[in-house]
PDB file of N, CA and C in Angstrom:
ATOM      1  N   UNK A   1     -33.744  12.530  -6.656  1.00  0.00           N
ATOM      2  CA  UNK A   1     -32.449  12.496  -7.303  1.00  0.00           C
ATOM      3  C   UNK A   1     -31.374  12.675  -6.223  1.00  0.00           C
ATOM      4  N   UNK A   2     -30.517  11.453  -6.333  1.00  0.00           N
ATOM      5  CA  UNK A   2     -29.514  11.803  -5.059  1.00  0.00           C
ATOM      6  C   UNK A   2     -28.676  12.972  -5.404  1.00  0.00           C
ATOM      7  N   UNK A   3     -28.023  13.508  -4.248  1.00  0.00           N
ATOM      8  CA  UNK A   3     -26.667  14.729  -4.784  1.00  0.00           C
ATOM      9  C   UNK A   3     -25.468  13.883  -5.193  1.00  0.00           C
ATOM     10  N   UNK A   4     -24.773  14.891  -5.561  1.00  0.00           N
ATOM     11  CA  UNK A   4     -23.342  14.322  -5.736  1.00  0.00           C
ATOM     12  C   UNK A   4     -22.633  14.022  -4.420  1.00  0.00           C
ATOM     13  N   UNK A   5     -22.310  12.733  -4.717  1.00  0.00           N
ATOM     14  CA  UNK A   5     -21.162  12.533  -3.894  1.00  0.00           C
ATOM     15  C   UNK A   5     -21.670  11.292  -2.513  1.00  0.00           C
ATOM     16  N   UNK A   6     -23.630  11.545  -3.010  1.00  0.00           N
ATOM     17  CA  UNK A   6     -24.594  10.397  -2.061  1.00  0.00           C
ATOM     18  C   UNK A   6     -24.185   9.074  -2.596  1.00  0.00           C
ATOM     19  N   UNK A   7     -24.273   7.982  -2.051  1.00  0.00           N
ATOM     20  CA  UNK A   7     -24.549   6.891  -2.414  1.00  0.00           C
ATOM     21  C   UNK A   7     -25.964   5.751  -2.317  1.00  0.00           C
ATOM     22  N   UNK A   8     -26.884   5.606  -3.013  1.00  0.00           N
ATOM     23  CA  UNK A   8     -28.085   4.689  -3.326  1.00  0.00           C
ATOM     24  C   UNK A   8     -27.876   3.441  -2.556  1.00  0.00           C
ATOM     25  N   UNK A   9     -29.189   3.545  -1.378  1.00  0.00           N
ATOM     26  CA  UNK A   9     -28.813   2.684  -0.804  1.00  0.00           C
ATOM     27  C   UNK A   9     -29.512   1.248  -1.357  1.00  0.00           C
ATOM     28  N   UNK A  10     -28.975  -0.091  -0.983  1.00  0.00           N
ATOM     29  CA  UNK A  10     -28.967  -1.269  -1.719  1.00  0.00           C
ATOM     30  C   UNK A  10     -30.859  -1.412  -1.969  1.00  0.00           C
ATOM     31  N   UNK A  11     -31.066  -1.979  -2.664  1.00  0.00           N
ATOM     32  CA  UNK A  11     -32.792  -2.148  -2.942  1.00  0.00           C
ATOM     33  C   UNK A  11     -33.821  -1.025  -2.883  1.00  0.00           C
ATOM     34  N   UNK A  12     -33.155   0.003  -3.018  1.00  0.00           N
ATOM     35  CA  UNK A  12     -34.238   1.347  -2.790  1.00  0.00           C
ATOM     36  C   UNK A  12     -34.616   1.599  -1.220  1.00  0.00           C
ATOM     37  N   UNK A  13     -33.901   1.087  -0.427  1.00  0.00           N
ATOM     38  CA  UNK A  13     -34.625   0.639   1.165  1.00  0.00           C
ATOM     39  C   UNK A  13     -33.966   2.169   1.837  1.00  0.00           C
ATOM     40  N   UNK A  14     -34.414   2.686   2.552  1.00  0.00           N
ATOM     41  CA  UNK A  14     -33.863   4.092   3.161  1.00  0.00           C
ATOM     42  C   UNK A  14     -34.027   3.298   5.053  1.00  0.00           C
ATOM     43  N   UNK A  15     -32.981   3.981   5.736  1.00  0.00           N
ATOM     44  CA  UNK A  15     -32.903   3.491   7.157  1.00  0.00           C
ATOM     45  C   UNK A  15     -34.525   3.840   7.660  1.00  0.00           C
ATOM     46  N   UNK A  16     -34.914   4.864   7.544  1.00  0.00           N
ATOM     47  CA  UNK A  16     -36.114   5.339   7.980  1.00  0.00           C
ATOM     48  C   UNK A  16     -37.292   4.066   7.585  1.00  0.00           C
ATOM     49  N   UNK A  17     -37.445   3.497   6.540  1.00  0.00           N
ATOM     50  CA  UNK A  17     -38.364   2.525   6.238  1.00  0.00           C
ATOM     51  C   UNK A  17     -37.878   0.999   7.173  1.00  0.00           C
ATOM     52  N   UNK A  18     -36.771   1.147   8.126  1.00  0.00           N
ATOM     53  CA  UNK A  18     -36.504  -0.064   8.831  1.00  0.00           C
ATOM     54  C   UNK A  18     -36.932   0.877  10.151  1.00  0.00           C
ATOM     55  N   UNK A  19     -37.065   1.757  11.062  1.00  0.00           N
ATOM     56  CA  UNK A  19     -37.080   2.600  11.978  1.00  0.00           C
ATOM     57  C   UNK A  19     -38.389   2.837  12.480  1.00  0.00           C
ATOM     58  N   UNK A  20     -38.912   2.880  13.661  1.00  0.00           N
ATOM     59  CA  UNK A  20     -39.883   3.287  14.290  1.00  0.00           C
ATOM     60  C   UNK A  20     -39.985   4.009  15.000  1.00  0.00           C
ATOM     61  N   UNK A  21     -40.885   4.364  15.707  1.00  0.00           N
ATOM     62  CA  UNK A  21     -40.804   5.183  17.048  1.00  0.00           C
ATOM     63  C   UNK A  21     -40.334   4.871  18.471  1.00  0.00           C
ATOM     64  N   UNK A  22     -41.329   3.180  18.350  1.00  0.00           N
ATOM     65  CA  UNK A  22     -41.066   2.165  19.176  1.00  0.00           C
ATOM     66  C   UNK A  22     -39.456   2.025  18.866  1.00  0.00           C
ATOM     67  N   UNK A  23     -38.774   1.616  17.942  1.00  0.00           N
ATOM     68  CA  UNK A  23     -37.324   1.279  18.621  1.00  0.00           C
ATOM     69  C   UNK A  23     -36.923   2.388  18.856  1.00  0.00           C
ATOM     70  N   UNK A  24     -37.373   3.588  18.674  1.00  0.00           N
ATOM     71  CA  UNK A  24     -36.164   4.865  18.522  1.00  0.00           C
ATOM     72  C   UNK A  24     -36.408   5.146  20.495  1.00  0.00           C
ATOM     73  N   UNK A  25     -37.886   4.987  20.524  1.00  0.00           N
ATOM     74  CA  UNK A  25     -37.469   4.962  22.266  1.00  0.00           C
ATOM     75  C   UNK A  25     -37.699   3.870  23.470  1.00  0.00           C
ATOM     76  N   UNK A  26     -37.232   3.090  22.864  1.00  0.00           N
ATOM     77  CA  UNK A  26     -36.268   1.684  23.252  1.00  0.00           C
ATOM     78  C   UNK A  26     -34.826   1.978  23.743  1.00  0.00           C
ATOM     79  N   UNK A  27     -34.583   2.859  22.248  1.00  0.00           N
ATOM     80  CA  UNK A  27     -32.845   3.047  22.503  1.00  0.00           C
ATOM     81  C   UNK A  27     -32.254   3.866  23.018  1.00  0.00           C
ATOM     82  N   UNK A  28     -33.224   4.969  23.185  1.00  0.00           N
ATOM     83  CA  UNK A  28     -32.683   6.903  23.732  1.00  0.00           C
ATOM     84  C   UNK A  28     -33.771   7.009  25.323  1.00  0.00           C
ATOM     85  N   UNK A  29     -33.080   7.333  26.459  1.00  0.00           N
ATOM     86  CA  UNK A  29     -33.364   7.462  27.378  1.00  0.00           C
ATOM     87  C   UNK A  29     -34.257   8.507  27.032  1.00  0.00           C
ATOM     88  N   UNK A  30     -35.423   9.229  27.227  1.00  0.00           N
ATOM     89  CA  UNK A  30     -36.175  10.730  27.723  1.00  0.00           C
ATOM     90  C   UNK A  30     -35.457  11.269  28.762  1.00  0.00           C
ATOM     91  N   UNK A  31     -35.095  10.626  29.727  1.00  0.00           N
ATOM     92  CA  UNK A  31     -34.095  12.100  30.482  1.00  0.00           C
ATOM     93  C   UNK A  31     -32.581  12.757  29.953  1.00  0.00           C
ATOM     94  N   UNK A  32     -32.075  11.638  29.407  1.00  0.00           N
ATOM     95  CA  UNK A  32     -31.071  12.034  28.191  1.00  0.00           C
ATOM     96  C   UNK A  32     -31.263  13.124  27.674  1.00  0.00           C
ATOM     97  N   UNK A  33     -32.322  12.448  26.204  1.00  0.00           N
ATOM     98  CA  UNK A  33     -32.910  14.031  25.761  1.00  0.00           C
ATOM     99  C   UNK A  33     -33.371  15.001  26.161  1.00  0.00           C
ATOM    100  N   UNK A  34     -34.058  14.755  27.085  1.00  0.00           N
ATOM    101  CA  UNK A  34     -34.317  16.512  27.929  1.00  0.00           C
ATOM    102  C   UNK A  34     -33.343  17.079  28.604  1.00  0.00           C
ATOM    103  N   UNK A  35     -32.234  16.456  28.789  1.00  0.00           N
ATOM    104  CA  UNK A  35     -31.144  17.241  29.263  1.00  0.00           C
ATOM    105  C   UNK A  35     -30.235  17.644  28.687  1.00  0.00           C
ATOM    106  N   UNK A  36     -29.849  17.160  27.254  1.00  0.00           N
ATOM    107  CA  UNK A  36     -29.816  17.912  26.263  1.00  0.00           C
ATOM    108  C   UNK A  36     -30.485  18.938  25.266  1.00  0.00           C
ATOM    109  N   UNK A  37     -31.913  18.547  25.327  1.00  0.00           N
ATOM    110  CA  UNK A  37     -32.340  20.325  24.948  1.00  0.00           C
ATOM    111  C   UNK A  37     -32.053  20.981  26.000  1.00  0.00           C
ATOM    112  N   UNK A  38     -32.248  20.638  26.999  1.00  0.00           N
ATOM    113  CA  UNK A  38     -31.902  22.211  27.739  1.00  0.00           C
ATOM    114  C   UNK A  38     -30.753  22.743  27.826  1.00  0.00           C
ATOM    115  N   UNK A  39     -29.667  21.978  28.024  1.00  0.00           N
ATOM    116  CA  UNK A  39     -28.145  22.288  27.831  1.00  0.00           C
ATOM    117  C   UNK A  39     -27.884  22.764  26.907  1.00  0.00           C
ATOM    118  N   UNK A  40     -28.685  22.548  25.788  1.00  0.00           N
ATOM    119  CA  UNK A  40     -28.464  23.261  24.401  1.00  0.00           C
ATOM    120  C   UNK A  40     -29.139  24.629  24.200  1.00  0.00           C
ATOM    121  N   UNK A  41     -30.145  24.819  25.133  1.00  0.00           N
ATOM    122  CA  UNK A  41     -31.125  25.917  24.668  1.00  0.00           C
ATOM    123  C   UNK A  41     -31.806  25.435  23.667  1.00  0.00           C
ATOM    124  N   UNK A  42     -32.596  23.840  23.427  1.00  0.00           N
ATOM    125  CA  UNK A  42     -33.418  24.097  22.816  1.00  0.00           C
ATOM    126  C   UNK A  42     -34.663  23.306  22.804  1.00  0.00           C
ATOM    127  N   UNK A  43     -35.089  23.772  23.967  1.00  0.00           N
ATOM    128  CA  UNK A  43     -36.506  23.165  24.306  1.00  0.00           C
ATOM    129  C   UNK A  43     -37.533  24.296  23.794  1.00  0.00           C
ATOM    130  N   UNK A  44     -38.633  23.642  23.258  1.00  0.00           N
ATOM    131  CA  UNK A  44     -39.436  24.342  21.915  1.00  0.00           C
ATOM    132  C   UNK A  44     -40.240  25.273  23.109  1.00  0.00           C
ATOM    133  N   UNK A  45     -40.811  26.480  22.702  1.00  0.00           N
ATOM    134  CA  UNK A  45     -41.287  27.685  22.863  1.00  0.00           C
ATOM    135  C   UNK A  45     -42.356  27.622  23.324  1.00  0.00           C
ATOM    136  N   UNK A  46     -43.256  26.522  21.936  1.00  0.00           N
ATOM    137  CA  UNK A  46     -44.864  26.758  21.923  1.00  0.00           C
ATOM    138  C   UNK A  46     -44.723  25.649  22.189  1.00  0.00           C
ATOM    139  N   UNK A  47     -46.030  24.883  22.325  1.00  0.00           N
ATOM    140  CA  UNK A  47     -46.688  23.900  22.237  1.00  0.00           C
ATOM    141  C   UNK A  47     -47.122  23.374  20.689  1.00  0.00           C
ATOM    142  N   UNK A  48     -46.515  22.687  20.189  1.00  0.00           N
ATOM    143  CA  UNK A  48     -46.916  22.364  18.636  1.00  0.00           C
ATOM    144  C   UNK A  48     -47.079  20.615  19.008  1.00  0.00           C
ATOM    145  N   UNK A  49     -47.564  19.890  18.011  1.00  0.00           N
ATOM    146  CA  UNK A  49     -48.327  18.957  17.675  1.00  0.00           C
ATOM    147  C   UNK A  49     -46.856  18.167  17.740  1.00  0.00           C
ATOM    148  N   UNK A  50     -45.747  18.216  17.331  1.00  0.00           N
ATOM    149  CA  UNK A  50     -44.618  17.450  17.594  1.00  0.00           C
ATOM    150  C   UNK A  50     -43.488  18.083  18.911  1.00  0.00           C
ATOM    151  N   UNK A  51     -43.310  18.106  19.585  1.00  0.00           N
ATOM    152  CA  UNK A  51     -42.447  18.600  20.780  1.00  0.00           C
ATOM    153  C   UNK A  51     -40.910  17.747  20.420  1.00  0.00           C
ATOM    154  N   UNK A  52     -39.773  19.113  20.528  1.00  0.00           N
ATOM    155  CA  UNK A  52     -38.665  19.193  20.539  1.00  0.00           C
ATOM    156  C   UNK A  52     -38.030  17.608  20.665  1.00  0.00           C
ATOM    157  N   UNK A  53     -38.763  17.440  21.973  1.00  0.00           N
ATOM    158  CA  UNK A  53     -38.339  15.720  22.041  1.00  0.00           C
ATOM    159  C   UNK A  53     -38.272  14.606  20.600  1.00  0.00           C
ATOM    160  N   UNK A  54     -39.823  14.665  20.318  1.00  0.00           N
ATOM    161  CA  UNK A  54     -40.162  13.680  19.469  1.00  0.00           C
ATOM    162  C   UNK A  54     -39.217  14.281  17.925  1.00  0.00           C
ATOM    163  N   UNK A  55     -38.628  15.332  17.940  1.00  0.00           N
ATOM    164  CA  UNK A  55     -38.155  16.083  16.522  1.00  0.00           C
ATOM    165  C   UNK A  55     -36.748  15.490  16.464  1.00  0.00           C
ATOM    166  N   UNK A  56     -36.447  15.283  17.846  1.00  0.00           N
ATOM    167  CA  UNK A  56     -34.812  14.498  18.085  1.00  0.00           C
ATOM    168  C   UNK A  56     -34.921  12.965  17.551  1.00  0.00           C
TER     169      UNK A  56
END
């Protein structure tokens, strides 16, 4: 159920069902992002199954 104030996007289609992994790092440098978690303080702690990177 959308919230108020969302708008339904055309054919039920959500951006994520056009989106991959492959284009997402096509388009975003890795040294980019790692130099923004760290500038941010937020490069992940542990070691988990998805890393800070891939969560961006």
């Amino acid at each position: 159920m959308p919230r108020p104030g969302w708008r339904k996007q055309p054919e039920d289609s959500r951006l994520t069902d056009h989106l991959s992994i492959g284009v997402l790092t096509r388009t975003s440098q890795r040294e980019l992002i790692d130099w923004i978690l760290i500038s941010t303080g937020k490069v992940q702690q542990r070691i988990r199954l998805l890393p800070s990177r891939v969560m961006i």
